[in-house]
N, C-alpha and C. Protein backbone atom coordinates (compact mmCIF):
# COMPACT_ATOMS: atom_id res chain seq x y z
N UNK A 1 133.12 128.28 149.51
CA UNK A 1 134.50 128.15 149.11
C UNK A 1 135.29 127.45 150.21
N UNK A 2 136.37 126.37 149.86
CA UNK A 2 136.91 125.92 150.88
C UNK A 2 138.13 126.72 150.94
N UNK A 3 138.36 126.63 152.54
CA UNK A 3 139.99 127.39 152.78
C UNK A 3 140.87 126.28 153.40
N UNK A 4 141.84 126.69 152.90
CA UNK A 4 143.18 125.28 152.82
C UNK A 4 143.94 125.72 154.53
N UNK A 5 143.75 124.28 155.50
CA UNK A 5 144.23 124.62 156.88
C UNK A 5 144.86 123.53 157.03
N UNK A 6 145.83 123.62 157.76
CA UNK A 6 146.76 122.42 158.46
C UNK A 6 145.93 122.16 159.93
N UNK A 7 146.31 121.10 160.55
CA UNK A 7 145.69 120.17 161.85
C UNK A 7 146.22 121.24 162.43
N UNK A 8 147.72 121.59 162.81
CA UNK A 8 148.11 122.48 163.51
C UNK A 8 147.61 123.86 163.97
N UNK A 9 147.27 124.44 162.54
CA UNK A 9 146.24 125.71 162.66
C UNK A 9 144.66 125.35 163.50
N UNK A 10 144.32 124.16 163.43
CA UNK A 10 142.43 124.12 163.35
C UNK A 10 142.94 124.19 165.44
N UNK A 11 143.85 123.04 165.58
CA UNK A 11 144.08 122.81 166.99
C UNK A 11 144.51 123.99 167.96
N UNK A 12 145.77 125.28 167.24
CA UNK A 12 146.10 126.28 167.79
C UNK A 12 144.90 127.55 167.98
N UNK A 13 143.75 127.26 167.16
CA UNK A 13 142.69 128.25 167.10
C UNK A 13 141.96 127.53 168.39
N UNK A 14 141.57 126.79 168.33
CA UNK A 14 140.48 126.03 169.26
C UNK A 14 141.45 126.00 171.00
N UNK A 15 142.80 125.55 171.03
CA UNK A 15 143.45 125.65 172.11
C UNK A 15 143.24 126.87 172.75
N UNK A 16 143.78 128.33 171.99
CA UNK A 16 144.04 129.84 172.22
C UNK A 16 142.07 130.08 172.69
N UNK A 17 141.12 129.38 172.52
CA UNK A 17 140.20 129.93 172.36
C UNK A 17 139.82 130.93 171.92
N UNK A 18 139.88 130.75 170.40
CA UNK A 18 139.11 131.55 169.25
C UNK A 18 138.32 130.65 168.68
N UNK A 19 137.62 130.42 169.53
CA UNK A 19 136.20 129.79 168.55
C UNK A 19 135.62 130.08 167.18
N UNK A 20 135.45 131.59 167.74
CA UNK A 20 135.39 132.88 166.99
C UNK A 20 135.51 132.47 165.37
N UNK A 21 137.15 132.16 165.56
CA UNK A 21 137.77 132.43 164.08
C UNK A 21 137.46 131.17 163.07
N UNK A 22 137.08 130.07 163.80
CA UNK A 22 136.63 129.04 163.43
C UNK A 22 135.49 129.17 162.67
N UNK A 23 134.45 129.76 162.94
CA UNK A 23 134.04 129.77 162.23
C UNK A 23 133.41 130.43 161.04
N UNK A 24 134.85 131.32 160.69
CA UNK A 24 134.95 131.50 159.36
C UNK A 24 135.46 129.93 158.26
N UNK A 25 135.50 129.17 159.05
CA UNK A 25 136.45 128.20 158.23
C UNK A 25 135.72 127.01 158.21
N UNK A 26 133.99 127.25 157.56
CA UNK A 26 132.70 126.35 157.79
C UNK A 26 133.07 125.34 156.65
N UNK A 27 134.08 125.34 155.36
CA UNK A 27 134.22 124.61 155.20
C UNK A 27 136.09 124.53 154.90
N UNK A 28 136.98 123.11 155.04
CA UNK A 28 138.21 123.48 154.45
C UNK A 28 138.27 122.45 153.92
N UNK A 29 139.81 122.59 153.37
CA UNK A 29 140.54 121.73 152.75
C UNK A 29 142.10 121.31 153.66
N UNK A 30 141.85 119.86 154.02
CA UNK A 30 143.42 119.57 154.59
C UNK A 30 143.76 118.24 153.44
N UNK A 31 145.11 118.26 153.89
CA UNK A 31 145.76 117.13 153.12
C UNK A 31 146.55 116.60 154.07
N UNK A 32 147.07 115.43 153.93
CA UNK A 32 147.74 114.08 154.97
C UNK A 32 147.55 112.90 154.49
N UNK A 33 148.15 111.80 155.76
CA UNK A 33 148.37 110.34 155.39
C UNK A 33 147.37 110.13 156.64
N UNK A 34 146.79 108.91 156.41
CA UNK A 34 145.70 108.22 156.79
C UNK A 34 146.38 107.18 157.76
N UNK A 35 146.01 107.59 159.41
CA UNK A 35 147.01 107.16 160.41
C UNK A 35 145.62 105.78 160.63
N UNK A 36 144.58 105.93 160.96
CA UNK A 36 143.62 104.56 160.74
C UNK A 36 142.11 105.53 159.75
N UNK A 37 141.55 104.19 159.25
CA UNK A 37 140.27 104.37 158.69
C UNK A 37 139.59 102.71 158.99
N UNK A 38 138.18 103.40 159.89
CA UNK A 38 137.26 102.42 160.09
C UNK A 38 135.96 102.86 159.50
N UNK A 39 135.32 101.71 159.12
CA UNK A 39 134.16 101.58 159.24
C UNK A 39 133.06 100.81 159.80
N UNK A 40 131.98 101.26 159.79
CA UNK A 40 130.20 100.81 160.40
C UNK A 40 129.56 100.59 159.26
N UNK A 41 129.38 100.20 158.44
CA UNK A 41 128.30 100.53 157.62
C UNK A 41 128.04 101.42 156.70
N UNK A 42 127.04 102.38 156.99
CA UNK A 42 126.66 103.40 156.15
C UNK A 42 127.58 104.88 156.87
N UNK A 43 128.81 104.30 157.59
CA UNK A 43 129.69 105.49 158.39
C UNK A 43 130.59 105.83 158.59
N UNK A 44 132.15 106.12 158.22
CA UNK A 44 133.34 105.97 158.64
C UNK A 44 133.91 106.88 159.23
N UNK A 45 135.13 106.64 160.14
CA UNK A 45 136.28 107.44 160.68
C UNK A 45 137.40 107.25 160.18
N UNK A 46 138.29 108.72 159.80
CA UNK A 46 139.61 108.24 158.89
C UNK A 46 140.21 109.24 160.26
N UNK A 47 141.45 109.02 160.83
CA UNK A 47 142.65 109.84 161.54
C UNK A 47 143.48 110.40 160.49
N UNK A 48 143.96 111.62 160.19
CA UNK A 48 143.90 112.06 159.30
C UNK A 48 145.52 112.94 160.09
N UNK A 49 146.42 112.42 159.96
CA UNK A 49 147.81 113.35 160.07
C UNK A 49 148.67 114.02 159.25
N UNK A 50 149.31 115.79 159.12
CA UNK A 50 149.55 116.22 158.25
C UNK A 50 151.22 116.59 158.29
N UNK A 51 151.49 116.07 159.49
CA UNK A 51 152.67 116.15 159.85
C UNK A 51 153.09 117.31 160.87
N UNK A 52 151.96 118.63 160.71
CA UNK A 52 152.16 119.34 161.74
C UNK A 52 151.77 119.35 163.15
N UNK A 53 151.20 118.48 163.36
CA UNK A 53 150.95 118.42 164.98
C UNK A 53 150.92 117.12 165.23
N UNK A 54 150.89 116.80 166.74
CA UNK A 54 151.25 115.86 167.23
C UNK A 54 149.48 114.96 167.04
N UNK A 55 148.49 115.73 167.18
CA UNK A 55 147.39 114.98 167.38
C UNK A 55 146.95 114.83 165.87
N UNK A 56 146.05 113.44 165.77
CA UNK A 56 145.31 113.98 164.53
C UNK A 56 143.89 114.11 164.40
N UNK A 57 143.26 114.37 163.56
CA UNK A 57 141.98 115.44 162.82
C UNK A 57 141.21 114.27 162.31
N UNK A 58 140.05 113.84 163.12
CA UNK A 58 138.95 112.95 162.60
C UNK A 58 137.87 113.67 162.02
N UNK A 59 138.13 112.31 160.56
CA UNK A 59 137.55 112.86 159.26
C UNK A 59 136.08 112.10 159.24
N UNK A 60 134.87 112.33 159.55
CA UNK A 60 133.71 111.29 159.27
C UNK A 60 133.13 111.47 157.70
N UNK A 61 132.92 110.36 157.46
CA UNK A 61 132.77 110.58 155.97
C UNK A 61 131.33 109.16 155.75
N UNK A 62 130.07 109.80 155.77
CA UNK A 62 128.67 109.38 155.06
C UNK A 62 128.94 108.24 154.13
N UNK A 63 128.15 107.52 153.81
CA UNK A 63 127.56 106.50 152.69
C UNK A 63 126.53 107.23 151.78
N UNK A 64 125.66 108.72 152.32
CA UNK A 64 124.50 108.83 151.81
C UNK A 64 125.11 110.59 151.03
N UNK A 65 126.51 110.85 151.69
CA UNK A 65 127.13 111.95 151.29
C UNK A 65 128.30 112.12 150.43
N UNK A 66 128.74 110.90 149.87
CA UNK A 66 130.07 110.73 149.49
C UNK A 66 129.96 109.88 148.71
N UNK A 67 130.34 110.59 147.40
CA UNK A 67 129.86 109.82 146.00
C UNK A 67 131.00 108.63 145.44
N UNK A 68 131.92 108.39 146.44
CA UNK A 68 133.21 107.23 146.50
C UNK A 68 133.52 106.87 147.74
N UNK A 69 132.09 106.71 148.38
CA UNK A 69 132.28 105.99 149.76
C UNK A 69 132.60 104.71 149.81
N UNK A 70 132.49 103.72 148.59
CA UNK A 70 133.24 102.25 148.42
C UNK A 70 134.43 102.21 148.40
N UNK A 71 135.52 103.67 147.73
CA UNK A 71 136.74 103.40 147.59
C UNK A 71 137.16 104.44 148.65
N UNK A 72 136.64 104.79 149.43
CA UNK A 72 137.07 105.80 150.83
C UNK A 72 137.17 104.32 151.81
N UNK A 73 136.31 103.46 151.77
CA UNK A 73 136.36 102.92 153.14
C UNK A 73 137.42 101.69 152.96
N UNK A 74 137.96 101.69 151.90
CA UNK A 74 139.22 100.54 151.57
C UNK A 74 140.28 101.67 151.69
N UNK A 75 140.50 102.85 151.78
CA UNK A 75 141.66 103.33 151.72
C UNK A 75 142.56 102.67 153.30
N UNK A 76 144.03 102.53 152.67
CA UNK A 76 144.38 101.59 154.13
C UNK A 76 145.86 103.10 154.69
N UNK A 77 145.96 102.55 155.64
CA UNK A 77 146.85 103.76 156.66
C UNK A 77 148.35 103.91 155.83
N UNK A 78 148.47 104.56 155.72
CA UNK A 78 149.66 105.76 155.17
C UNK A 78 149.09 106.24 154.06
N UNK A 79 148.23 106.13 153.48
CA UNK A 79 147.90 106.78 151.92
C UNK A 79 147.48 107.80 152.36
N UNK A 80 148.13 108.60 151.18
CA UNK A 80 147.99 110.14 151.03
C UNK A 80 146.72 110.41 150.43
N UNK A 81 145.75 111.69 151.29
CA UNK A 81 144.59 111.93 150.88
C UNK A 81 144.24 113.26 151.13
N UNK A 82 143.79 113.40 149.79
CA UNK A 82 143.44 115.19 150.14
C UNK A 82 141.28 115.20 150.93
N UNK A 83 141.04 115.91 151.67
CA UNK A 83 139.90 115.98 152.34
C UNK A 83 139.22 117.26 151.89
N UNK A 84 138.48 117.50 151.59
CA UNK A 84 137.04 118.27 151.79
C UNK A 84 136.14 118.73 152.51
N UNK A 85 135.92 119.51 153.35
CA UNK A 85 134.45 118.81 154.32
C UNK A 85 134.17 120.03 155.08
N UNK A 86 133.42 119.86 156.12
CA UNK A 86 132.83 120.89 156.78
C UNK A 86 133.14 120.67 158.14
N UNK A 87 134.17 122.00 158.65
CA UNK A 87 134.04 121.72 160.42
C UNK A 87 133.22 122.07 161.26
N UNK A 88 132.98 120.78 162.06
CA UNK A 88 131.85 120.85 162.87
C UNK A 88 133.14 120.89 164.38
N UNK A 89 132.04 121.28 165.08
CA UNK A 89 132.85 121.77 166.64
C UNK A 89 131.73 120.41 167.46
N UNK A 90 132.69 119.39 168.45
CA UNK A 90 132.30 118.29 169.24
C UNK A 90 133.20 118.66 170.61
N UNK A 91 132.96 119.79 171.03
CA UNK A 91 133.23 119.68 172.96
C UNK A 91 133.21 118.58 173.51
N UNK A 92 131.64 117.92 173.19
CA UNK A 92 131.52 116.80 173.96
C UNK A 92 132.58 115.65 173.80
N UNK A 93 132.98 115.76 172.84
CA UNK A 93 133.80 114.03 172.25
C UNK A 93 134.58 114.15 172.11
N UNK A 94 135.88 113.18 172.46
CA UNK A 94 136.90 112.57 172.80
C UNK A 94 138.00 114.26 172.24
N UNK A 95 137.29 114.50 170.75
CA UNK A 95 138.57 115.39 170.12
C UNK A 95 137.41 116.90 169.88
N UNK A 96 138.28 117.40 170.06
CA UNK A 96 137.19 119.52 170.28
C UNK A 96 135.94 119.82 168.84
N UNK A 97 137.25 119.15 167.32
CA UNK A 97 136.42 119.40 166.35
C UNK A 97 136.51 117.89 165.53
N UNK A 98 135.29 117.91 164.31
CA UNK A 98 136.00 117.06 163.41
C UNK A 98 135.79 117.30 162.07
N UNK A 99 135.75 116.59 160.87
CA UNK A 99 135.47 117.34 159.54
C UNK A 99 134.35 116.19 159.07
N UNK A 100 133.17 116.54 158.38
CA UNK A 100 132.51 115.88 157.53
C UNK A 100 133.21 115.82 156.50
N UNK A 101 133.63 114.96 156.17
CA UNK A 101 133.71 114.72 154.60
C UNK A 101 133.12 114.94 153.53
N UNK A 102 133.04 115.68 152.63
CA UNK A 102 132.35 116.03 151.22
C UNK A 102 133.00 115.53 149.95
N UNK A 103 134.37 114.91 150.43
CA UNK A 103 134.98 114.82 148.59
C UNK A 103 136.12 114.30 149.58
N UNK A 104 136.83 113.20 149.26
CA UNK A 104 138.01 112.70 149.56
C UNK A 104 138.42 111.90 148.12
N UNK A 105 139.76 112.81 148.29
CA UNK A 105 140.53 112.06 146.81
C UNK A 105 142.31 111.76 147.28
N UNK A 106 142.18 110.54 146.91
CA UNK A 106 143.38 110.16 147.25
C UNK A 106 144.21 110.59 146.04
N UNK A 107 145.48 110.56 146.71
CA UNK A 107 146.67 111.22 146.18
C UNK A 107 147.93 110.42 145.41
């Protein structure tokens, strides 16, 4: 089941260090405007802002997982898009977490 979270919430859990609580929330649902979306190939990154926080929430979204990965990787910056996906936790990289994409439907 997905649970519906704002950027603000995923960032104030991970800041406070509650890892913990994170991961009850293996998969959610956010919604926002699309600050950039690139792609590689068979791979993309969307920045994903919901208005509540200052940072935003990178969305990676598959070619081999995402059954409208032709019309995900033309979506262009300000369009409104609701997300799907599964949070994964990246210490190592640039931002703490990010979301796989499972279903992106624009709005």
């Amino acid at each position: 089941m997905f649970e519906f979270i704002t950027v603000r919430e995923l960032y104030e859990m991970f800041l406070s260090n509650q890892m913990m609580d994170l991961e009850g929330y293996e998969y959610v649902e956010l919604e926002g405007w699309v600050r950039t979306n690139r792609n590689s190939g068979k791979l993309g990154f969307i920045a994903l802002n919901d208005g509540t926080y200052f940072r935003n929430c990178q969305i990676v979204y598959l070619q081999d997982t995402l059954t409208n990965y032709d019309e995900v990787k033309h979506i262009s910056t300000g369009s409104a898009i609701r997300i799907l996906g599964k949070l994964k936790l990246t210490p190592q990289a640039k931002q703490p977490f990010e979301i796989e994409a499972t279903q992106v439907v624009v709005e």
